[in-house]
N, C-alpha and C. Protein backbone atom coordinates (compact mmCIF):
# COMPACT_ATOMS: atom_id res chain seq x y z
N UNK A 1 67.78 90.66 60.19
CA UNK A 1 67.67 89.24 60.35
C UNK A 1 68.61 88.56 59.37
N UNK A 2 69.33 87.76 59.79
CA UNK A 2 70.29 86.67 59.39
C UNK A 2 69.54 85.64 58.46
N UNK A 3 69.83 85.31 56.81
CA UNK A 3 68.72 85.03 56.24
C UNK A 3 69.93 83.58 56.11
N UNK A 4 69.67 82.60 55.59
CA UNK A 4 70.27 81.74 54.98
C UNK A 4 69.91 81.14 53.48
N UNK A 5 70.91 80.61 52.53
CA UNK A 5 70.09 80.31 51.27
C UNK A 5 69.75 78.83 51.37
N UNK A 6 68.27 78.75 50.55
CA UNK A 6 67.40 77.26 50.56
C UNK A 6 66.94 77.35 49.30
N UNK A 7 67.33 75.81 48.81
CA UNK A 7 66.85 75.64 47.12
C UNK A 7 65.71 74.74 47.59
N UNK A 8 65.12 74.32 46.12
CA UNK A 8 63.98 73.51 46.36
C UNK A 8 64.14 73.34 45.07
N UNK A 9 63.55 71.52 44.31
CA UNK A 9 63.10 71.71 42.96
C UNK A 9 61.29 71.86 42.83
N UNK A 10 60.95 71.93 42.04
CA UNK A 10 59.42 72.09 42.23
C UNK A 10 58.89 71.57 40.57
N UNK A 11 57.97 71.02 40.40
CA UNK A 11 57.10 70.54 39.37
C UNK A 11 56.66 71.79 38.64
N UNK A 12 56.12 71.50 37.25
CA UNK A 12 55.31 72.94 37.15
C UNK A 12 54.20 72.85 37.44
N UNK A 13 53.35 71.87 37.99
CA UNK A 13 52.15 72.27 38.49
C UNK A 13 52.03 73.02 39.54
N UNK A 14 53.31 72.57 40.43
CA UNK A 14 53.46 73.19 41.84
C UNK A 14 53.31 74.57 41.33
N UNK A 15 54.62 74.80 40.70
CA UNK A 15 55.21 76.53 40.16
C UNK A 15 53.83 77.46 39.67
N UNK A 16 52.67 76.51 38.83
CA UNK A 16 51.87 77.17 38.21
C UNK A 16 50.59 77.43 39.88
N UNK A 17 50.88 76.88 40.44
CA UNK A 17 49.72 76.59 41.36
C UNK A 17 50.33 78.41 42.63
N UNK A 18 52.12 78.55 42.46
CA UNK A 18 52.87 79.29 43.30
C UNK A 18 52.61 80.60 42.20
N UNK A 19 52.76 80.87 41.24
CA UNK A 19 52.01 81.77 40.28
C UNK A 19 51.18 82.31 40.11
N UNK A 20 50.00 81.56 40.24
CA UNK A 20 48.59 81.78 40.24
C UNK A 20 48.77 82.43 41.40
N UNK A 21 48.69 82.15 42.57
CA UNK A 21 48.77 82.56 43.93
C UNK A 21 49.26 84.26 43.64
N UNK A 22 50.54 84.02 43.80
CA UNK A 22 51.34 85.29 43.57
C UNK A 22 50.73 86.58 42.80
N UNK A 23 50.31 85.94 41.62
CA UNK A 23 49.41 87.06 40.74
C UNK A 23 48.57 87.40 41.35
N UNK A 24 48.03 87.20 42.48
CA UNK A 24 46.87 87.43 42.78
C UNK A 24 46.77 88.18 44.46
N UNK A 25 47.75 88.66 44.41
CA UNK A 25 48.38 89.45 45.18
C UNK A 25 48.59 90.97 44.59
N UNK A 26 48.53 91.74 45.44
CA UNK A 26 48.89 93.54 45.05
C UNK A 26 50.16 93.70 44.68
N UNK A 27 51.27 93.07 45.12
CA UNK A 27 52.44 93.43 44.51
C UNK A 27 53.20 92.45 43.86
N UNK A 28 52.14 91.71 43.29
CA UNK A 28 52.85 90.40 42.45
C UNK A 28 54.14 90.08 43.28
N UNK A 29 54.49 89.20 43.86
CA UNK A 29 55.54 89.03 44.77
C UNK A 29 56.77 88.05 43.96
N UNK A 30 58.05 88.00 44.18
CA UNK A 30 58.39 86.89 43.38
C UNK A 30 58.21 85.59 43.61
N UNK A 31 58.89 84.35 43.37
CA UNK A 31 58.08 83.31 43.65
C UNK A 31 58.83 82.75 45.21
N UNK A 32 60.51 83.38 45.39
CA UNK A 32 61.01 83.01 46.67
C UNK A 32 59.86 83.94 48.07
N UNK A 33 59.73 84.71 47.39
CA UNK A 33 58.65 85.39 48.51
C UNK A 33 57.31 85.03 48.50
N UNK A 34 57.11 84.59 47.51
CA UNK A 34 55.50 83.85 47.73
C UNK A 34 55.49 82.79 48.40
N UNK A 35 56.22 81.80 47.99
CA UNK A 35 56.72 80.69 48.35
C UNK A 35 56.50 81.19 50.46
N UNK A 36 57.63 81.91 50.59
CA UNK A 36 57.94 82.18 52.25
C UNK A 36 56.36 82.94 53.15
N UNK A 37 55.57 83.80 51.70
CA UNK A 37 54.63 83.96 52.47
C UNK A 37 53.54 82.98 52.86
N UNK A 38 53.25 82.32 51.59
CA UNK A 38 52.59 80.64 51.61
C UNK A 38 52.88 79.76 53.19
N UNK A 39 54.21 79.80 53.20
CA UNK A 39 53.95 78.87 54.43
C UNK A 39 54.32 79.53 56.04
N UNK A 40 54.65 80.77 55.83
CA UNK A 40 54.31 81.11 57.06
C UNK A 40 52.96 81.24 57.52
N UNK A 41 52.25 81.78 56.13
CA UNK A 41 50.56 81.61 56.28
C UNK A 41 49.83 80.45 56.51
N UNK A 42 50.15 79.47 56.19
CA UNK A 42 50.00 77.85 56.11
C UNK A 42 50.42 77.56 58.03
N UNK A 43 51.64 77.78 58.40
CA UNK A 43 52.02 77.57 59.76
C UNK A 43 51.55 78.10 60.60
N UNK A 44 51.36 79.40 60.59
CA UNK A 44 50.37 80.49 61.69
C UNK A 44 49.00 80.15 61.96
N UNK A 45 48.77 79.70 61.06
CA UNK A 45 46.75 79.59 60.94
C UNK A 45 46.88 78.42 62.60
N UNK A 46 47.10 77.53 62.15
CA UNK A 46 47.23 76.49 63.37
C UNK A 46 45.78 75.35 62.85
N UNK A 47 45.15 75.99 61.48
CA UNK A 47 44.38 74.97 61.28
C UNK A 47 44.48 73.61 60.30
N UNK A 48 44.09 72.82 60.47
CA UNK A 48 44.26 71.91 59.72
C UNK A 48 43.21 71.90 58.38
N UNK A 49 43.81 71.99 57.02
CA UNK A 49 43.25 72.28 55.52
C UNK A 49 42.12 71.52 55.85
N UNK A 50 40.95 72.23 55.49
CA UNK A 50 39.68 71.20 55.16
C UNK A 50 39.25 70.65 54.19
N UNK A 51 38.64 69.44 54.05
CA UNK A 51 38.65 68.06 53.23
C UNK A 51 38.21 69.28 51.84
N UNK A 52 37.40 70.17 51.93
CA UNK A 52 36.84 71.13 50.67
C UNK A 52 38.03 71.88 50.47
N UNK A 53 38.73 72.78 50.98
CA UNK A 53 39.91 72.86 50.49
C UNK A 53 40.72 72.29 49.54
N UNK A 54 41.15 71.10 50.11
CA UNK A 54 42.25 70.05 49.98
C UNK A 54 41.48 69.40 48.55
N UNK A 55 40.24 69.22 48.19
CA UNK A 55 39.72 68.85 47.21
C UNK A 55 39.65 69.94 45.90
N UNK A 56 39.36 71.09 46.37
CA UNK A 56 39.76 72.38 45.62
C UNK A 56 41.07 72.47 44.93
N UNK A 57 41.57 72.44 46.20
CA UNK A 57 43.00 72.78 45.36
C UNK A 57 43.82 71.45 44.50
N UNK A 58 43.45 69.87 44.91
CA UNK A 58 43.62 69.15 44.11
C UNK A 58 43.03 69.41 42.41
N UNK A 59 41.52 69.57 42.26
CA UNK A 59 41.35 69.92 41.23
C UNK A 59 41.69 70.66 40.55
N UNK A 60 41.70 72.22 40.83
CA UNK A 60 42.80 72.63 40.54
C UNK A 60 44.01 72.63 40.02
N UNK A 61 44.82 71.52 40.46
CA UNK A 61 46.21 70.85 39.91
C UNK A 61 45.76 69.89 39.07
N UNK A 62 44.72 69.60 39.01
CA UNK A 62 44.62 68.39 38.44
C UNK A 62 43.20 68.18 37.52
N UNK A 63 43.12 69.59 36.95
CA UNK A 63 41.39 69.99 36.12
C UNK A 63 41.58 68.84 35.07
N UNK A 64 42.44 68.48 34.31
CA UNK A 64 42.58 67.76 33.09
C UNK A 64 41.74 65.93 33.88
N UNK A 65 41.51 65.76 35.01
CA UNK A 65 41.65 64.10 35.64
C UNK A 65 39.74 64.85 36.18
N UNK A 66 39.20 65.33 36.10
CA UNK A 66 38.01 65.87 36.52
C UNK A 66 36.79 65.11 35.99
N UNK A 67 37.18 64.60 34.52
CA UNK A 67 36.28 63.44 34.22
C UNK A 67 36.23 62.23 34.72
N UNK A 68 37.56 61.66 35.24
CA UNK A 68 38.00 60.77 35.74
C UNK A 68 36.53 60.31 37.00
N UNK A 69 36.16 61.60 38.03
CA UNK A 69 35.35 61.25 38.71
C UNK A 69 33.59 61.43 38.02
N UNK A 70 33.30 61.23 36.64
CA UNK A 70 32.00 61.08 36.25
C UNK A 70 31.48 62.41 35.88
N UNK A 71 32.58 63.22 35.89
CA UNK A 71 31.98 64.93 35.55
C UNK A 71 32.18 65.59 34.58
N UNK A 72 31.45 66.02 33.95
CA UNK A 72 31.96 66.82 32.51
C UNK A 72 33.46 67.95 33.24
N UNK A 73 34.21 68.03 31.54
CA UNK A 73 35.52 68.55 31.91
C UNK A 73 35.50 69.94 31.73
N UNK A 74 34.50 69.93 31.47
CA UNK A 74 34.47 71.92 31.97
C UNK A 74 34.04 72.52 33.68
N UNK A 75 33.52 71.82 34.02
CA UNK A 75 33.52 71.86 35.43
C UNK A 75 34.23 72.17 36.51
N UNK A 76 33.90 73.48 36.98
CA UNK A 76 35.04 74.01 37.73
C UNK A 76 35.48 73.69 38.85
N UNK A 77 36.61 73.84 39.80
CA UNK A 77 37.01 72.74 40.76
C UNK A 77 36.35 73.15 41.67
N UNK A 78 35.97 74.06 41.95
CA UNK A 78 34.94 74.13 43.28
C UNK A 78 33.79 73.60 42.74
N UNK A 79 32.91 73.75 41.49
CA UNK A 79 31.56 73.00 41.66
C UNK A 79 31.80 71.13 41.68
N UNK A 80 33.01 70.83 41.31
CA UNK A 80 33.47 69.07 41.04
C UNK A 80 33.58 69.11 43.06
N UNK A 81 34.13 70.25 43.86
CA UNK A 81 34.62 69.43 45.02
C UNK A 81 33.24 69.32 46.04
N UNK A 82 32.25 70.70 45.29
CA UNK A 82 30.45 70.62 45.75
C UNK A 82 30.14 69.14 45.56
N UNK A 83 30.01 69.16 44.13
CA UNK A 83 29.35 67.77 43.98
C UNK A 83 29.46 66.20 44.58
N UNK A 84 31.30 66.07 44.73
CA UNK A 84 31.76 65.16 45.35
C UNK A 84 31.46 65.01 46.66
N UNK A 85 31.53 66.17 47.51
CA UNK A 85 31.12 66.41 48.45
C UNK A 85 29.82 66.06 49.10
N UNK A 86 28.77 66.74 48.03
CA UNK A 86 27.45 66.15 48.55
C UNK A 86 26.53 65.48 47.57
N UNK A 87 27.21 64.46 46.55
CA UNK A 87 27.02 63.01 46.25
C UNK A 87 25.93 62.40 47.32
N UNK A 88 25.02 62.17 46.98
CA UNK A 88 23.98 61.25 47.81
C UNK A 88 24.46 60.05 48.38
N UNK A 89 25.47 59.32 47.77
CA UNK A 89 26.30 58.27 47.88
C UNK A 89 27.12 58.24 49.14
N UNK A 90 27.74 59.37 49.11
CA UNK A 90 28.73 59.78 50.70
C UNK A 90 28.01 60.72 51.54
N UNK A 91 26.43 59.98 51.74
CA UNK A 91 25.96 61.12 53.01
C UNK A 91 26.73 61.05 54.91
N UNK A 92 26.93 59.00 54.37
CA UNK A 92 27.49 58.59 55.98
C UNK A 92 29.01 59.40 55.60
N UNK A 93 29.90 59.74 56.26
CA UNK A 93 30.96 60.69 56.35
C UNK A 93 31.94 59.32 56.65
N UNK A 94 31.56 58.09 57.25
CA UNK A 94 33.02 57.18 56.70
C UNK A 94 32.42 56.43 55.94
N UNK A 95 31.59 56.59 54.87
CA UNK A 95 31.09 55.60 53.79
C UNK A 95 32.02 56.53 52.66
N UNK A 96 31.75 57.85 53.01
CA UNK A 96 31.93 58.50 52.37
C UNK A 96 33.77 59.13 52.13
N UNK A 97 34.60 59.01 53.47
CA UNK A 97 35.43 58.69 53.23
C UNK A 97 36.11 57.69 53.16
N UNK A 98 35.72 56.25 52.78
CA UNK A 98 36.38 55.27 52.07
C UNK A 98 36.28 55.42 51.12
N UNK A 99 35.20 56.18 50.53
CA UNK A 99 35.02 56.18 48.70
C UNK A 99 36.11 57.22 48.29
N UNK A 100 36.76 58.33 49.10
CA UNK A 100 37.31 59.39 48.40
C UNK A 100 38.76 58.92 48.90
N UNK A 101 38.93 57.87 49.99
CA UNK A 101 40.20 57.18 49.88
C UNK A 101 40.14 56.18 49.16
N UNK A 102 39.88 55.44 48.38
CA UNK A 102 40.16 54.66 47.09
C UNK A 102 40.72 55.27 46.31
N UNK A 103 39.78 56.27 45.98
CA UNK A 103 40.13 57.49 44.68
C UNK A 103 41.23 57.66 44.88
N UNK A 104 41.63 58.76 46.16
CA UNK A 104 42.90 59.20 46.01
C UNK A 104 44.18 58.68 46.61
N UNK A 105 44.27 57.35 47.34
CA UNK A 105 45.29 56.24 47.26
C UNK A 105 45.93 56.04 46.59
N UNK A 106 47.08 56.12 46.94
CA UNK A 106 48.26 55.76 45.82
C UNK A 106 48.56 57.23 45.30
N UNK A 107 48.11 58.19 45.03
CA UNK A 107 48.34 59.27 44.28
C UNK A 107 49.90 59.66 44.71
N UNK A 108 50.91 59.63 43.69
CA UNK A 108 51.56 60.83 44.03
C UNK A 108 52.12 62.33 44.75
N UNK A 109 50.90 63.29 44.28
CA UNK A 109 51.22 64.21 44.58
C UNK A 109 50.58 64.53 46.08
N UNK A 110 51.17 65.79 46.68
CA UNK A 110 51.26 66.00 48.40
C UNK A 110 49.77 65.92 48.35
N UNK A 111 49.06 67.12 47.89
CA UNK A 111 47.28 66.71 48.31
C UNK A 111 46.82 65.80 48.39
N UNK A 112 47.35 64.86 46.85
CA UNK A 112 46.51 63.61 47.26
C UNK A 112 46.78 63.20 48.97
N UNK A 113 48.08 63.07 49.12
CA UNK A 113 48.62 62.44 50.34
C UNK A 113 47.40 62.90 51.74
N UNK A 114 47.58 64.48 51.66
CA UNK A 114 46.94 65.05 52.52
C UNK A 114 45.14 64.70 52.59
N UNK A 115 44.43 64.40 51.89
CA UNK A 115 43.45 63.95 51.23
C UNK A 115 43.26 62.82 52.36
N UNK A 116 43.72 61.70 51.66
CA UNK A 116 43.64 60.56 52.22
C UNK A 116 44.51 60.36 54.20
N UNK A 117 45.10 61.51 54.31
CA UNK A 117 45.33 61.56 56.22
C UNK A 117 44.70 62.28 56.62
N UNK A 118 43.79 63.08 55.82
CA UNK A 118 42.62 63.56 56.66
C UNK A 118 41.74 62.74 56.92
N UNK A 119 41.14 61.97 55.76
CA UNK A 119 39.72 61.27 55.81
C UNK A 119 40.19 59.87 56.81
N UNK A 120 41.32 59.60 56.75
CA UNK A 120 41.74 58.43 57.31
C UNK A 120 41.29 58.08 58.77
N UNK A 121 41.32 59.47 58.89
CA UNK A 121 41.43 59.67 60.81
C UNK A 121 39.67 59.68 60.79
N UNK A 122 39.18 60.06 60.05
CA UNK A 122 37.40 59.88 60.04
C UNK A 122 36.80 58.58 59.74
N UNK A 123 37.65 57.65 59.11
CA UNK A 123 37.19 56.48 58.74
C UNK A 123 37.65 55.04 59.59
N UNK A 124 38.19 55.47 60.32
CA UNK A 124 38.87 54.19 61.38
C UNK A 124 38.09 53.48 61.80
């Protein structure tokens, strides 16, 4: 197969987030091949990331902002995306996603983005 070359710049959260990944693999892969396995895996599935996902892996990138939503900062990103999740507050599912699109409006980075076009389409 006929390969062609593709740069990219990347953040280090991204890089640390493409790292983590990689390590955690059997043959530690490098990061151009993690990278290529990431999104062929990402493209094949055919599913669309779920809101627990997409909240996971935000925290994740973003453990240091975890108080930000009322939670002690040792709190790991899956028990912060439990809790957010099933908050007594967001039992209605578009009460509940207007509250987690405020939050993550405006954000920067791609999850946030993805975040808020998921819930968007639930809250119309």
């Amino acid at each position: 197969m006929k390969t062609e070359r593709f740069e990219m710049r990347a953040d280090r959260d991204f890089l640390k987030l493409v790292d983590d990944w990689r390590r955690a693999q059997a043959d530690i892969p490098p990061r151009a091949e993690a990278i290529r396995r990431i999104v062929i895996q990402a493209l094949s599935s055919g599913d669309d990331p779920t809101l627990s996902a997409l909240l996971k892996d935000w925290f994740s990138a973003n453990h240091h902002r975890i108080g930000e939503f009322g939670l002690e900062a040792d709190v790991t990103p899956e028990k912060a995306t439990t809790i957010i999740l099933e908050d007594g507050a967001r039992q209605s599912p578009v009460i509940g996603a207007k509250a987690i699109i405020d939050i993550f409006d405006g954000e920067p980075d791609s999850i946030a983005k993805q975040i808020v076009a998921l819930l968007s389409r639930v809250a119309r």
